[in-house]
PDB file of N, CA and C in Angstrom:
ATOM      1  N   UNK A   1      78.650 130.553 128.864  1.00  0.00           N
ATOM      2  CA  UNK A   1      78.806 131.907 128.389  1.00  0.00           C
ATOM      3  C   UNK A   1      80.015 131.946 127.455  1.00  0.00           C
ATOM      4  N   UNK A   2      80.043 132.779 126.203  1.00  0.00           N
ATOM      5  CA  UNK A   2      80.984 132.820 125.327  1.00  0.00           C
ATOM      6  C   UNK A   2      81.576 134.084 125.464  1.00  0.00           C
ATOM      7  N   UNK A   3      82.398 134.502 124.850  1.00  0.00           N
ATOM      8  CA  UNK A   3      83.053 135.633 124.561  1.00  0.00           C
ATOM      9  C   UNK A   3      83.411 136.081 123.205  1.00  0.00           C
ATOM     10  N   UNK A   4      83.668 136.747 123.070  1.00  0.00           N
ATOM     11  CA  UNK A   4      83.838 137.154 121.419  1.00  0.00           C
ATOM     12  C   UNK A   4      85.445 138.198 121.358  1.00  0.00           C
ATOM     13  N   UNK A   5      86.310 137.385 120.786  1.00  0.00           N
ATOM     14  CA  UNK A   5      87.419 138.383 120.931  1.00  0.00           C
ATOM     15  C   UNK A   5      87.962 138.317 119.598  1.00  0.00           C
ATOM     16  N   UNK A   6      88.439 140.304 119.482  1.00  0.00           N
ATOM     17  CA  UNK A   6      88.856 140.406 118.247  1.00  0.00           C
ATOM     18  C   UNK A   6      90.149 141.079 118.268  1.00  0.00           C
ATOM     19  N   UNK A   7      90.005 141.612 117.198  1.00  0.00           N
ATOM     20  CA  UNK A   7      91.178 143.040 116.624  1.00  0.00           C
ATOM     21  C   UNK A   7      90.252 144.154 115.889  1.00  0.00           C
ATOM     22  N   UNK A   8      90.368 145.376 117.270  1.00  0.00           N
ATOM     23  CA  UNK A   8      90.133 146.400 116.532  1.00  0.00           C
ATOM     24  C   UNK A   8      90.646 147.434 117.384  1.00  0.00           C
ATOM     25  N   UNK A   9      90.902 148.537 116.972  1.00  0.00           N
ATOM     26  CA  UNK A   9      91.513 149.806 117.469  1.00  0.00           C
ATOM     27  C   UNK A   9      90.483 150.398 118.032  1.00  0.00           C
ATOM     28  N   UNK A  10      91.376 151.270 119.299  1.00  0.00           N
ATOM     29  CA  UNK A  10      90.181 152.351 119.688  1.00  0.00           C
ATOM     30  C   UNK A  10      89.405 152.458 119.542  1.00  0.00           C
ATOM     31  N   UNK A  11      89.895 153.107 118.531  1.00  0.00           N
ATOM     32  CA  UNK A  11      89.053 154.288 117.177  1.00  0.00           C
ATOM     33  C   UNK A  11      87.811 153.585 116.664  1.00  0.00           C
ATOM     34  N   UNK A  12      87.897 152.024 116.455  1.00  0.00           N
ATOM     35  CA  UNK A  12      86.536 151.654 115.642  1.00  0.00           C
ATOM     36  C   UNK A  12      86.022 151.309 116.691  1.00  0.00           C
ATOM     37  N   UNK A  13      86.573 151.036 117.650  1.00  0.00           N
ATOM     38  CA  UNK A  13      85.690 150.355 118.926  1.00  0.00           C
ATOM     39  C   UNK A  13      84.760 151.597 119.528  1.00  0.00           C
ATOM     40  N   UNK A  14      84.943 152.687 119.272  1.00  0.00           N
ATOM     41  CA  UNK A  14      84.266 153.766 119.961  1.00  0.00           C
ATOM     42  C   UNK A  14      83.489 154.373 118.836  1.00  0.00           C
ATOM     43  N   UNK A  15      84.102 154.284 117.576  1.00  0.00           N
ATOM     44  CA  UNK A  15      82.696 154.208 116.470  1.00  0.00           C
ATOM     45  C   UNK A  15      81.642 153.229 116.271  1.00  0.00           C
ATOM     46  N   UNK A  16      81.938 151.928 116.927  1.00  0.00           N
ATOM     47  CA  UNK A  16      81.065 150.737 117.185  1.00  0.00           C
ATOM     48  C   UNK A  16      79.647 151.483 118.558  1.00  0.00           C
ATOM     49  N   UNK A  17      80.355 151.801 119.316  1.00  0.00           N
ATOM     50  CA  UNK A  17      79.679 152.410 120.214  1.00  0.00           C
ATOM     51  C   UNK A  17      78.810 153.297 120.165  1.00  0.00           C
ATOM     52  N   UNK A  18      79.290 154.528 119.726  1.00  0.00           N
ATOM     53  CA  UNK A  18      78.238 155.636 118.767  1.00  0.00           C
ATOM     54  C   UNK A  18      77.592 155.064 118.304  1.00  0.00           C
ATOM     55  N   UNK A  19      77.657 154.341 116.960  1.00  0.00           N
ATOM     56  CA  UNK A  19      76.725 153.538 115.955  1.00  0.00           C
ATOM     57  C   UNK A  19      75.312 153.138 116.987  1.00  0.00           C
ATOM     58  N   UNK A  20      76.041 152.266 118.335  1.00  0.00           N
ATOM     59  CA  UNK A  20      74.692 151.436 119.080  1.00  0.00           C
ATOM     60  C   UNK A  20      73.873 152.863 119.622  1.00  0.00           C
ATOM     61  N   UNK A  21      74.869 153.446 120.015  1.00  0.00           N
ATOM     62  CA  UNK A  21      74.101 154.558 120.744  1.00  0.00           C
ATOM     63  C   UNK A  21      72.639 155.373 119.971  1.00  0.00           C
ATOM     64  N   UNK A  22      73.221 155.617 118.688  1.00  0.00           N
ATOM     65  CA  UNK A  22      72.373 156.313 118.019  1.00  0.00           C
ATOM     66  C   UNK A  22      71.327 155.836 117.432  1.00  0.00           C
ATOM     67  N   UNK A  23      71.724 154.181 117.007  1.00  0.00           N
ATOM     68  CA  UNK A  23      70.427 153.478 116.470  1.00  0.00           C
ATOM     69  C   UNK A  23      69.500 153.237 118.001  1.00  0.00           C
ATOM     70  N   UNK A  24      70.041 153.299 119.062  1.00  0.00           N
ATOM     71  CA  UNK A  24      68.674 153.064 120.525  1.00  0.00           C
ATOM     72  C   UNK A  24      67.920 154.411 120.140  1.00  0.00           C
ATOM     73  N   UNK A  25      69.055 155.240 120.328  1.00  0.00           N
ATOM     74  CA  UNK A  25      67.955 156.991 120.304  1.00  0.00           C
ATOM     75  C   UNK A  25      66.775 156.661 119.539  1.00  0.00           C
ATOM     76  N   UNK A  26      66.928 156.017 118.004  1.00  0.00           N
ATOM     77  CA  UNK A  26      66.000 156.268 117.220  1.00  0.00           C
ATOM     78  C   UNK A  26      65.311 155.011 117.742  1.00  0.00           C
ATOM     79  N   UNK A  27      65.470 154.914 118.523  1.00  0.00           N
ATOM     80  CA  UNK A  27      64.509 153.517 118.562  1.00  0.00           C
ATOM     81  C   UNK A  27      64.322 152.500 118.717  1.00  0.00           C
ATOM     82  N   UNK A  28      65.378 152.019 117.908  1.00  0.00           N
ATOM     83  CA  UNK A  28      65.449 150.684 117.536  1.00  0.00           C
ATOM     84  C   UNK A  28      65.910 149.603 118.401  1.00  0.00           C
ATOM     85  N   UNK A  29      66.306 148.640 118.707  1.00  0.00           N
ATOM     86  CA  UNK A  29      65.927 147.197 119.566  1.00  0.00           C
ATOM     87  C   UNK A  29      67.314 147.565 119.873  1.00  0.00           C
ATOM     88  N   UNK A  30      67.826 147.423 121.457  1.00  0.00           N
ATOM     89  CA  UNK A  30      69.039 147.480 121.974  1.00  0.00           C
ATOM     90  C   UNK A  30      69.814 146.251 121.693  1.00  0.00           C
ATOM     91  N   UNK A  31      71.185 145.997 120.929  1.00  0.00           N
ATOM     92  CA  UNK A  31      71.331 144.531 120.412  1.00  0.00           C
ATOM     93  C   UNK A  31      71.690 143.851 122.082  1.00  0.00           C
ATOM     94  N   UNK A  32      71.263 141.968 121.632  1.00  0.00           N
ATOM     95  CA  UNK A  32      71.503 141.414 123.257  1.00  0.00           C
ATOM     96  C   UNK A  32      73.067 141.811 123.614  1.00  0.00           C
ATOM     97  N   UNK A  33      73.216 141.565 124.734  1.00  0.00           N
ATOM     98  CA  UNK A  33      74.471 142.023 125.573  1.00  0.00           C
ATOM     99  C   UNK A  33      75.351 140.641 125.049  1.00  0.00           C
ATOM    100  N   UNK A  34      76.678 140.624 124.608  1.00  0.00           N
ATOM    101  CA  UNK A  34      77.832 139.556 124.382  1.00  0.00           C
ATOM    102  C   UNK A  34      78.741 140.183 125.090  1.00  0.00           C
ATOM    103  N   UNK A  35      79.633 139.726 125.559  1.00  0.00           N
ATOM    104  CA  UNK A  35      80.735 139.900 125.594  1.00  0.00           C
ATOM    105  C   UNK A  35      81.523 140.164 124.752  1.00  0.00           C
ATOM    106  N   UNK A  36      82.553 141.065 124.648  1.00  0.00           N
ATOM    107  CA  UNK A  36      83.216 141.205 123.726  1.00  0.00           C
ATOM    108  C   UNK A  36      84.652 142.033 124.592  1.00  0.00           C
ATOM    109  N   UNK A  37      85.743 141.128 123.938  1.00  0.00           N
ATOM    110  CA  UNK A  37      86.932 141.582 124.399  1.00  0.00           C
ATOM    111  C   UNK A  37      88.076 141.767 122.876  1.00  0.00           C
ATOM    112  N   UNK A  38      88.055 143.479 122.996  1.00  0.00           N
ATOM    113  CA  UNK A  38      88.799 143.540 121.997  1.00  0.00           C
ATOM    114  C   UNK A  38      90.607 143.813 122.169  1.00  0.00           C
ATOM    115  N   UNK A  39      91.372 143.299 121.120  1.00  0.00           N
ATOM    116  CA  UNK A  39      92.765 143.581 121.396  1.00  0.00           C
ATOM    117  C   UNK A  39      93.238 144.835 120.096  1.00  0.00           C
ATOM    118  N   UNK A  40      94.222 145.774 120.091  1.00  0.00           N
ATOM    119  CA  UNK A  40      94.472 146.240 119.064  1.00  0.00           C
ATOM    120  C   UNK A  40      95.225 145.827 118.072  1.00  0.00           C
ATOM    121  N   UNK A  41      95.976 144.611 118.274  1.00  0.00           N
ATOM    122  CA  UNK A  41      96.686 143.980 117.048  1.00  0.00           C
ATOM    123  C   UNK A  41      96.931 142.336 117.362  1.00  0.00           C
ATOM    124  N   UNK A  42      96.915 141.834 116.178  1.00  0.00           N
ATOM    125  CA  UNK A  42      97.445 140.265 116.214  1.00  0.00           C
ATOM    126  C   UNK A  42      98.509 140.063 117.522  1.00  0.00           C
ATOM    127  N   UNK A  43      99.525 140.827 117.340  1.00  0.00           N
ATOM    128  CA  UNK A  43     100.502 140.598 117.793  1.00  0.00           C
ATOM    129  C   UNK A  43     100.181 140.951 119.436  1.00  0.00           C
ATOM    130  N   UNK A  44      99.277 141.928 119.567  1.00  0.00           N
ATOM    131  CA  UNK A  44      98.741 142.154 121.530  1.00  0.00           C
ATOM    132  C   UNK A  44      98.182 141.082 121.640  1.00  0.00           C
ATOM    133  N   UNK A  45      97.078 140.490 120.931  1.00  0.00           N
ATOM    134  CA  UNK A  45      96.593 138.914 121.266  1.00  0.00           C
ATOM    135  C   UNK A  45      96.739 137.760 121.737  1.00  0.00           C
ATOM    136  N   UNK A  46      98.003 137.799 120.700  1.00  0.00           N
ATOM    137  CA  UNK A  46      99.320 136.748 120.984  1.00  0.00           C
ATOM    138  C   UNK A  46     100.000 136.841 122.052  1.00  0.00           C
ATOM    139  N   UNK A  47     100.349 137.939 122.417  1.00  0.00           N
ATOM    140  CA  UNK A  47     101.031 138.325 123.636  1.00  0.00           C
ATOM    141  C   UNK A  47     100.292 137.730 124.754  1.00  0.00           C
ATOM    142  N   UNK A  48      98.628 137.783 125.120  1.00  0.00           N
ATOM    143  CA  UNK A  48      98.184 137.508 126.328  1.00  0.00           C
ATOM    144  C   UNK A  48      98.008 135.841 126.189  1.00  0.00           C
ATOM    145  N   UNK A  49      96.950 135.574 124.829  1.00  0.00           N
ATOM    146  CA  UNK A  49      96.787 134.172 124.890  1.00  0.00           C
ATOM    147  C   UNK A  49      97.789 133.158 124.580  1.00  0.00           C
ATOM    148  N   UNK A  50      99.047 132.838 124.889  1.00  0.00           N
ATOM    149  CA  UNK A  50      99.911 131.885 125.297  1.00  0.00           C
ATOM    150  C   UNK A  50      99.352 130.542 125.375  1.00  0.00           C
ATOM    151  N   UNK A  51     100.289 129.883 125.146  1.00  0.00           N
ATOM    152  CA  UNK A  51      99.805 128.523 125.468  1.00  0.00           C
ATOM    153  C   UNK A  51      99.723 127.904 126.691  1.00  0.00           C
ATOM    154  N   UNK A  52     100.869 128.887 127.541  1.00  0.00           N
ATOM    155  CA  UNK A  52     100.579 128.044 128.810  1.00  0.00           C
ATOM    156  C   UNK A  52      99.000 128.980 129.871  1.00  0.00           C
ATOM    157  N   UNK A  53      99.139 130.091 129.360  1.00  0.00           N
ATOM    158  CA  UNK A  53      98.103 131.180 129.984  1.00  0.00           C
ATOM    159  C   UNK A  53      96.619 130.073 128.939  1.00  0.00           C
ATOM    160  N   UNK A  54      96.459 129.445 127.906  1.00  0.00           N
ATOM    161  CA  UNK A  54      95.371 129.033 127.270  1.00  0.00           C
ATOM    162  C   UNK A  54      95.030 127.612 128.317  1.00  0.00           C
ATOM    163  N   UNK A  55      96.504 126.443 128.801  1.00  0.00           N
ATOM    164  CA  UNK A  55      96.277 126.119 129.275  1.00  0.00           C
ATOM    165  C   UNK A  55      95.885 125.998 130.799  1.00  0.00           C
ATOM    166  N   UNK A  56      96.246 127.265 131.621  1.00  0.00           N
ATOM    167  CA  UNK A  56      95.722 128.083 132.895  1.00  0.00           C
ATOM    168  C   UNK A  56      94.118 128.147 133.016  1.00  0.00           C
ATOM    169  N   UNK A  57      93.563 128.734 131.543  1.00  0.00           N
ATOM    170  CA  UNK A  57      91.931 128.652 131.245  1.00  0.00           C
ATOM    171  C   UNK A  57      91.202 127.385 131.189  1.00  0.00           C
ATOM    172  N   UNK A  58      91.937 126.253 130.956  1.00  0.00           N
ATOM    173  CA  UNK A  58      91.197 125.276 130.597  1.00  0.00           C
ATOM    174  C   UNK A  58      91.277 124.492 131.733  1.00  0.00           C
ATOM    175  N   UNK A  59      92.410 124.936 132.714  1.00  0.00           N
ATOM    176  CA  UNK A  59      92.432 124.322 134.255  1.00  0.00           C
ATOM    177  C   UNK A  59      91.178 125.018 134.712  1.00  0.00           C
ATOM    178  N   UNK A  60      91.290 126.023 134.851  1.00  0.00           N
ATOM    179  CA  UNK A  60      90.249 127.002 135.587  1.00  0.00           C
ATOM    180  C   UNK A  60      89.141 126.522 135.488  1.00  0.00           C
ATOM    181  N   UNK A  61      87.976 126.051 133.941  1.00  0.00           N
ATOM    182  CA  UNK A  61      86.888 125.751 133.647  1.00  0.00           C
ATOM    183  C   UNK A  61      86.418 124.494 133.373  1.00  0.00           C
ATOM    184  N   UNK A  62      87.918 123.867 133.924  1.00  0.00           N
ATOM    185  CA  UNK A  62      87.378 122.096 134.442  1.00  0.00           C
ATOM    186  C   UNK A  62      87.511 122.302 135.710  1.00  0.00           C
ATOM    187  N   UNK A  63      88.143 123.115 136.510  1.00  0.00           N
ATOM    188  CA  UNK A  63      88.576 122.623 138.024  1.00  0.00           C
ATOM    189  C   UNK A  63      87.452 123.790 138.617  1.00  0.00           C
ATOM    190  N   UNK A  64      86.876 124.820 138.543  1.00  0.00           N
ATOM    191  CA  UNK A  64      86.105 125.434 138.962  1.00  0.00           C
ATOM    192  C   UNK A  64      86.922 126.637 139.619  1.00  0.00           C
ATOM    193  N   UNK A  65      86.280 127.296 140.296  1.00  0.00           N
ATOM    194  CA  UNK A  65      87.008 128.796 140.906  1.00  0.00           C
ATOM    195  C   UNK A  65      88.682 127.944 142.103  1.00  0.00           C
ATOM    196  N   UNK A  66      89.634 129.146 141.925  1.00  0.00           N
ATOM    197  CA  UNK A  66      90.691 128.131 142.989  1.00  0.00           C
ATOM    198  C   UNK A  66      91.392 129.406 142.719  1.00  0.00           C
ATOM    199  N   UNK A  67      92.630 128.934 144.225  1.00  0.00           N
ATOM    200  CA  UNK A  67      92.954 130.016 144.388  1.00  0.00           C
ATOM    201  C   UNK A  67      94.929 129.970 143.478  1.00  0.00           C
ATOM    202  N   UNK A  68      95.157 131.051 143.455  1.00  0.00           N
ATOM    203  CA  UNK A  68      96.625 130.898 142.543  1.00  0.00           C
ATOM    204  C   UNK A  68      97.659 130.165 142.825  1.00  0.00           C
ATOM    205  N   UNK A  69      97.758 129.535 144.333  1.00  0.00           N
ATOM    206  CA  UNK A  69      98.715 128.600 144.715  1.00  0.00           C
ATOM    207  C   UNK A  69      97.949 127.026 143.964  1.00  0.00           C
ATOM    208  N   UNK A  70      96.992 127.118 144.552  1.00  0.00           N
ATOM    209  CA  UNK A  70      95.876 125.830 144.002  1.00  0.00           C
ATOM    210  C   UNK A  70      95.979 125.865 142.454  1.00  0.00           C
ATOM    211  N   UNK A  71      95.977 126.680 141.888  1.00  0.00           N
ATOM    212  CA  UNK A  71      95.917 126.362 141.175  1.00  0.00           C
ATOM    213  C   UNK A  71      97.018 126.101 139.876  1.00  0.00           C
ATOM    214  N   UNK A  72      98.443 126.765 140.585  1.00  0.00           N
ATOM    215  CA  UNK A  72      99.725 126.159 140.636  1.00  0.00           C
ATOM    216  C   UNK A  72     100.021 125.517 140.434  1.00  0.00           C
ATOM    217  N   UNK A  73      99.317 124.503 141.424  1.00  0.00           N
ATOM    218  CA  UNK A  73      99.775 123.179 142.030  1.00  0.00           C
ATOM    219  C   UNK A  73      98.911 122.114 140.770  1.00  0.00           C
ATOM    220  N   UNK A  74      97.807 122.701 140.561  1.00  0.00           N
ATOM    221  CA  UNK A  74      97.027 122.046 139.184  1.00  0.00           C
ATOM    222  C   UNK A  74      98.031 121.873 137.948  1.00  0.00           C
ATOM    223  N   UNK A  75      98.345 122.811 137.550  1.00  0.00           N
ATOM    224  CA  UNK A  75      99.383 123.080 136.264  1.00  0.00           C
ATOM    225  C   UNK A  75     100.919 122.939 136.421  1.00  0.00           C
ATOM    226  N   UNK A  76     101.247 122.513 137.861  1.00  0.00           N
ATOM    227  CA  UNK A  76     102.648 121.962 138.504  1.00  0.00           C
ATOM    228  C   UNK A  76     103.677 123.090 137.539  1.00  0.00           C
ATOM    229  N   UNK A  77     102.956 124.159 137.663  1.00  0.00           N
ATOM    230  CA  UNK A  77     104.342 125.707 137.758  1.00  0.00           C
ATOM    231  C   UNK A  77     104.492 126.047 139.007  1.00  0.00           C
ATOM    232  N   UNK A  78     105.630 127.305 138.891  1.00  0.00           N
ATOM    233  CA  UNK A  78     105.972 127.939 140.238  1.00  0.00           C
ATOM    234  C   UNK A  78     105.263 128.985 140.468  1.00  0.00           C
ATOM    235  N   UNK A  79     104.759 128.899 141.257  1.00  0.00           N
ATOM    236  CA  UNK A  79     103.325 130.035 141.627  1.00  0.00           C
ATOM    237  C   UNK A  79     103.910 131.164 141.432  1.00  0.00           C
ATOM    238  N   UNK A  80     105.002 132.190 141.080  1.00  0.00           N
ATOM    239  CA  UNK A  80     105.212 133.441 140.686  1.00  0.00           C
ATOM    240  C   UNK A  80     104.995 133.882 139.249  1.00  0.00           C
ATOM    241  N   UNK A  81     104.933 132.506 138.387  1.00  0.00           N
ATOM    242  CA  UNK A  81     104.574 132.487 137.273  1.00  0.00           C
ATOM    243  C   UNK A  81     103.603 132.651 136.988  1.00  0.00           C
ATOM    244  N   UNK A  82     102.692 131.846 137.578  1.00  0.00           N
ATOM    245  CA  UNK A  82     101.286 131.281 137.687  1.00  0.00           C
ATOM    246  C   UNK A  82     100.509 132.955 138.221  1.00  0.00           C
ATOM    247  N   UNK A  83     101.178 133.370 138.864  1.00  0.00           N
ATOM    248  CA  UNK A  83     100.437 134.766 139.934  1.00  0.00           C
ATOM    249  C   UNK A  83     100.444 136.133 138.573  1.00  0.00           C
ATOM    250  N   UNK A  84     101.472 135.977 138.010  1.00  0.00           N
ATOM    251  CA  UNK A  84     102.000 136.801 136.729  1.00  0.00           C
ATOM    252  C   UNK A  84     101.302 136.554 135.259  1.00  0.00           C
ATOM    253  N   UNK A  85     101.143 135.248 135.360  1.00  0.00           N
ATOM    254  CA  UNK A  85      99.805 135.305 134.335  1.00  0.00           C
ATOM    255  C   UNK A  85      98.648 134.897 134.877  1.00  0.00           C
ATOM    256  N   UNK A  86      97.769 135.606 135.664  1.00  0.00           N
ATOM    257  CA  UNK A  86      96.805 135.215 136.208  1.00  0.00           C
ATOM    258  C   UNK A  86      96.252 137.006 136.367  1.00  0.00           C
ATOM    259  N   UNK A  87      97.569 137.741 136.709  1.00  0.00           N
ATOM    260  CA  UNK A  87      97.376 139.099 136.144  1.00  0.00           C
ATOM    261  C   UNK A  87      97.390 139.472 134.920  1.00  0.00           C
ATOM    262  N   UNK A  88      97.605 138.863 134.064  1.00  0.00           N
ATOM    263  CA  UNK A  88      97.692 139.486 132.473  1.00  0.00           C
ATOM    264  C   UNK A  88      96.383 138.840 132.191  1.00  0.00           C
ATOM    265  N   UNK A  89      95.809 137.966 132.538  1.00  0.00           N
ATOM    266  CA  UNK A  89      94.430 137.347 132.271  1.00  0.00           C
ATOM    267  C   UNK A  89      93.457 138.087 132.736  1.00  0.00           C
ATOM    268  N   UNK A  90      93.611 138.404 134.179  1.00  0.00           N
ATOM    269  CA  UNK A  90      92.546 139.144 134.799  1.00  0.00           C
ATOM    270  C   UNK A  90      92.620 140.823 134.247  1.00  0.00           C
ATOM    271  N   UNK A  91      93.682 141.317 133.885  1.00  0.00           N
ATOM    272  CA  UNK A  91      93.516 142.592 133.130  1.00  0.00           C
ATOM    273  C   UNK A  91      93.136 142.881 132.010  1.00  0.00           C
ATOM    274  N   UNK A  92      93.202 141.380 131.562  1.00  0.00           N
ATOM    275  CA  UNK A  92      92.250 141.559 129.561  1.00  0.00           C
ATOM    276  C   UNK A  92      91.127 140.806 129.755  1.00  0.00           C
ATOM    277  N   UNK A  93      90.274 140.796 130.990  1.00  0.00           N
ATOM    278  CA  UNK A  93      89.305 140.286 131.272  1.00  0.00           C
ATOM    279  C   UNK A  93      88.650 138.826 131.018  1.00  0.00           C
ATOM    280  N   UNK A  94      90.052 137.921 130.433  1.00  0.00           N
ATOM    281  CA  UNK A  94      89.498 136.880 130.653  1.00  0.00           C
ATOM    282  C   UNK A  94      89.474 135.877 131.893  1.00  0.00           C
ATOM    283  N   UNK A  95      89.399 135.974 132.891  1.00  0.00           N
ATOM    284  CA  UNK A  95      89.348 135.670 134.476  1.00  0.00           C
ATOM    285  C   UNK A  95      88.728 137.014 134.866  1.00  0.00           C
ATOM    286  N   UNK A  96      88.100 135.869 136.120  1.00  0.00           N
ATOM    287  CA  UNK A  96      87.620 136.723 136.697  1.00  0.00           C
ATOM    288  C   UNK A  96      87.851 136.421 138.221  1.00  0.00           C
ATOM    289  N   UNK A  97      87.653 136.872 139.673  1.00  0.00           N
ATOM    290  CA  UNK A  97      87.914 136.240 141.226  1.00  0.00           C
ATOM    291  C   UNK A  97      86.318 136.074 141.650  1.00  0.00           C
ATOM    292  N   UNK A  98      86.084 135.495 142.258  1.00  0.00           N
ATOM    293  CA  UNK A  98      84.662 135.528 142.949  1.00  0.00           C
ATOM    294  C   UNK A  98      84.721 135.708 143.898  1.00  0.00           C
ATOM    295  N   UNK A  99      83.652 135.858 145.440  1.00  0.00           N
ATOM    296  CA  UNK A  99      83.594 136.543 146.308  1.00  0.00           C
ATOM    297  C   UNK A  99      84.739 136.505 147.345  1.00  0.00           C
ATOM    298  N   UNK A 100      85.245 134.938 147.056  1.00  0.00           N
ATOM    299  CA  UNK A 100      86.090 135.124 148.549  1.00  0.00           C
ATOM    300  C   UNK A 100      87.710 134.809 147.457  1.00  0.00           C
ATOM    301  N   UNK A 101      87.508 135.760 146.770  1.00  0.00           N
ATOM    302  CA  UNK A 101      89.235 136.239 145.852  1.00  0.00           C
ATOM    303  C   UNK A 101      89.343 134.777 145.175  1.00  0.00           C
ATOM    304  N   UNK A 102      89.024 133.856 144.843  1.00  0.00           N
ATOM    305  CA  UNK A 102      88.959 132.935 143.929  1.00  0.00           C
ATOM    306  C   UNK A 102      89.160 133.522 142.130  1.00  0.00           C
ATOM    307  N   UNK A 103      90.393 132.729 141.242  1.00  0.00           N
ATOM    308  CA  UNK A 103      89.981 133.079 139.982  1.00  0.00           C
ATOM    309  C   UNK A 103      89.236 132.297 139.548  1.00  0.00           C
ATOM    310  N   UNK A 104      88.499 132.398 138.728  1.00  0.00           N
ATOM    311  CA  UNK A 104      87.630 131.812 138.019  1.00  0.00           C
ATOM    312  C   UNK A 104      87.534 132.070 136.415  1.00  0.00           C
ATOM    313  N   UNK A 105      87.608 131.097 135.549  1.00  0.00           N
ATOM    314  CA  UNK A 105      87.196 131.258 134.327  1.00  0.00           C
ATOM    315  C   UNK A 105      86.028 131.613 133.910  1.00  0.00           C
ATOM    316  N   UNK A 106      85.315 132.285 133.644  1.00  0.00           N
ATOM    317  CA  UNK A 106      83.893 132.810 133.577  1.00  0.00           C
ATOM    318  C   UNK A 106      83.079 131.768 131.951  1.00  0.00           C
ATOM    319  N   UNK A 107      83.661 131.937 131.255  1.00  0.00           N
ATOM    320  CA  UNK A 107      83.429 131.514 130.010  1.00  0.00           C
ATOM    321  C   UNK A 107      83.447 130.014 129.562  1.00  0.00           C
ATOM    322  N   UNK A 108      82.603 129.541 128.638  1.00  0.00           N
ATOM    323  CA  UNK A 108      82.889 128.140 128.262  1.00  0.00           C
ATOM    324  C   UNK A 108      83.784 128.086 127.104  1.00  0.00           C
ATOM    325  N   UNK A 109      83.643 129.058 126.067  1.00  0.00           N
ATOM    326  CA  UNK A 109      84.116 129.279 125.050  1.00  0.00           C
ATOM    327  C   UNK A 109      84.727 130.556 124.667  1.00  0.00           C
ATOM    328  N   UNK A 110      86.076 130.966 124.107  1.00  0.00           N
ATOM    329  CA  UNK A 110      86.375 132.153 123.416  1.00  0.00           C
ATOM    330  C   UNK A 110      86.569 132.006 122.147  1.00  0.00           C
ATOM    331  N   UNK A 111      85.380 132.358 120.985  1.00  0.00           N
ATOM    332  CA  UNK A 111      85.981 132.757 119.837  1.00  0.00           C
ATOM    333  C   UNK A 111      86.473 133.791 119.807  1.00  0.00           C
ATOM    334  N   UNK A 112      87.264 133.581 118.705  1.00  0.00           N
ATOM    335  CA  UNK A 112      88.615 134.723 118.315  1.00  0.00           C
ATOM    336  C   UNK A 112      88.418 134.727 117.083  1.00  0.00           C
ATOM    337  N   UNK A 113      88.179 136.260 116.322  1.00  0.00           N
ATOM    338  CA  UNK A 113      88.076 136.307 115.357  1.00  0.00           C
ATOM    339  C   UNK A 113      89.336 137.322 114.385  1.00  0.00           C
ATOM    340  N   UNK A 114      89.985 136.807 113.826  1.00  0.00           N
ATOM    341  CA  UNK A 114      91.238 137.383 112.893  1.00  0.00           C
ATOM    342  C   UNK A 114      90.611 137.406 111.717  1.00  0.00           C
ATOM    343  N   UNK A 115      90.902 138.882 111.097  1.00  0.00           N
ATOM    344  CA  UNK A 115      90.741 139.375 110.052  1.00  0.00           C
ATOM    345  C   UNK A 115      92.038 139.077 109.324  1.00  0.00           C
ATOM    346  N   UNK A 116      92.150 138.072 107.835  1.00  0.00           N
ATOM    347  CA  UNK A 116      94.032 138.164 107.457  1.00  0.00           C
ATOM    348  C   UNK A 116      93.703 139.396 106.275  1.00  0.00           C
ATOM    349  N   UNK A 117      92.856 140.665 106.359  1.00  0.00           N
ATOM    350  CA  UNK A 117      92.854 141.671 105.331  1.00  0.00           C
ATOM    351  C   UNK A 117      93.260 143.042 106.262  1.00  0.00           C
ATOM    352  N   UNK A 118      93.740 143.770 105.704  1.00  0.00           N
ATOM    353  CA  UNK A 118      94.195 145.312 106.566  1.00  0.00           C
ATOM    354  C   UNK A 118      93.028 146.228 107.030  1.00  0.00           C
TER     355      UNK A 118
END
């Protein structure tokens, strides 16, 4: 499963929405379901995807679902760190926990798409 992450505001993200809404009314083919995780600026992006939070993801989707000490102990940080970005991940929806509170990387791939025009 992929993800699709960008930069866009609110504002277009909820005119993106309308748009789908109104082309179903009339009819037309509901587009397939993607994922899509949007940020409002370069700089919020940057903020979550880190290098050590990028390398947290790539533990996650070789090592399978584990829990935040476990998986600590994978990336040999101090689990308060590890617990602290594991919340900034799971609140911009890239992690996810499975039934018995496990995080899990859900995704194989995140493109990221940057616009360098205003």
């Amino acid at each position: 499963m992929t993800a699709e992450i960008g930069i866009k505001s609110t504002e277009d993200f909820l005119k993106d929405v309308e748009r789908a809404w109104v082309a179903i009314d009339r009819g037309e083919p509901a587009p397939l379901p993607v994922t899509r995780i949007y940020f409002e600026s370069a700089e919020a992006l940057s903020r979550v995807i880190t290098r050590q939070r990028q390398a947290l993801l790539q533990t996650l989707h070789a090592n399978g679902a584990l829990s935040i000490r476990g998986l600590a102990a994978l990336l040999q940080r101090d689990y308060k760190n590890v617990h602290q970005d594991v919340r900034i991940l799971e609140e911009s929806g890239l992690i996810e926990r499975d039934a018995k509170n496990r995080i899990m990387a859900p995704y194989e791939k995140l493109n990221i798409e940057l616009s360098l025009t205003a």
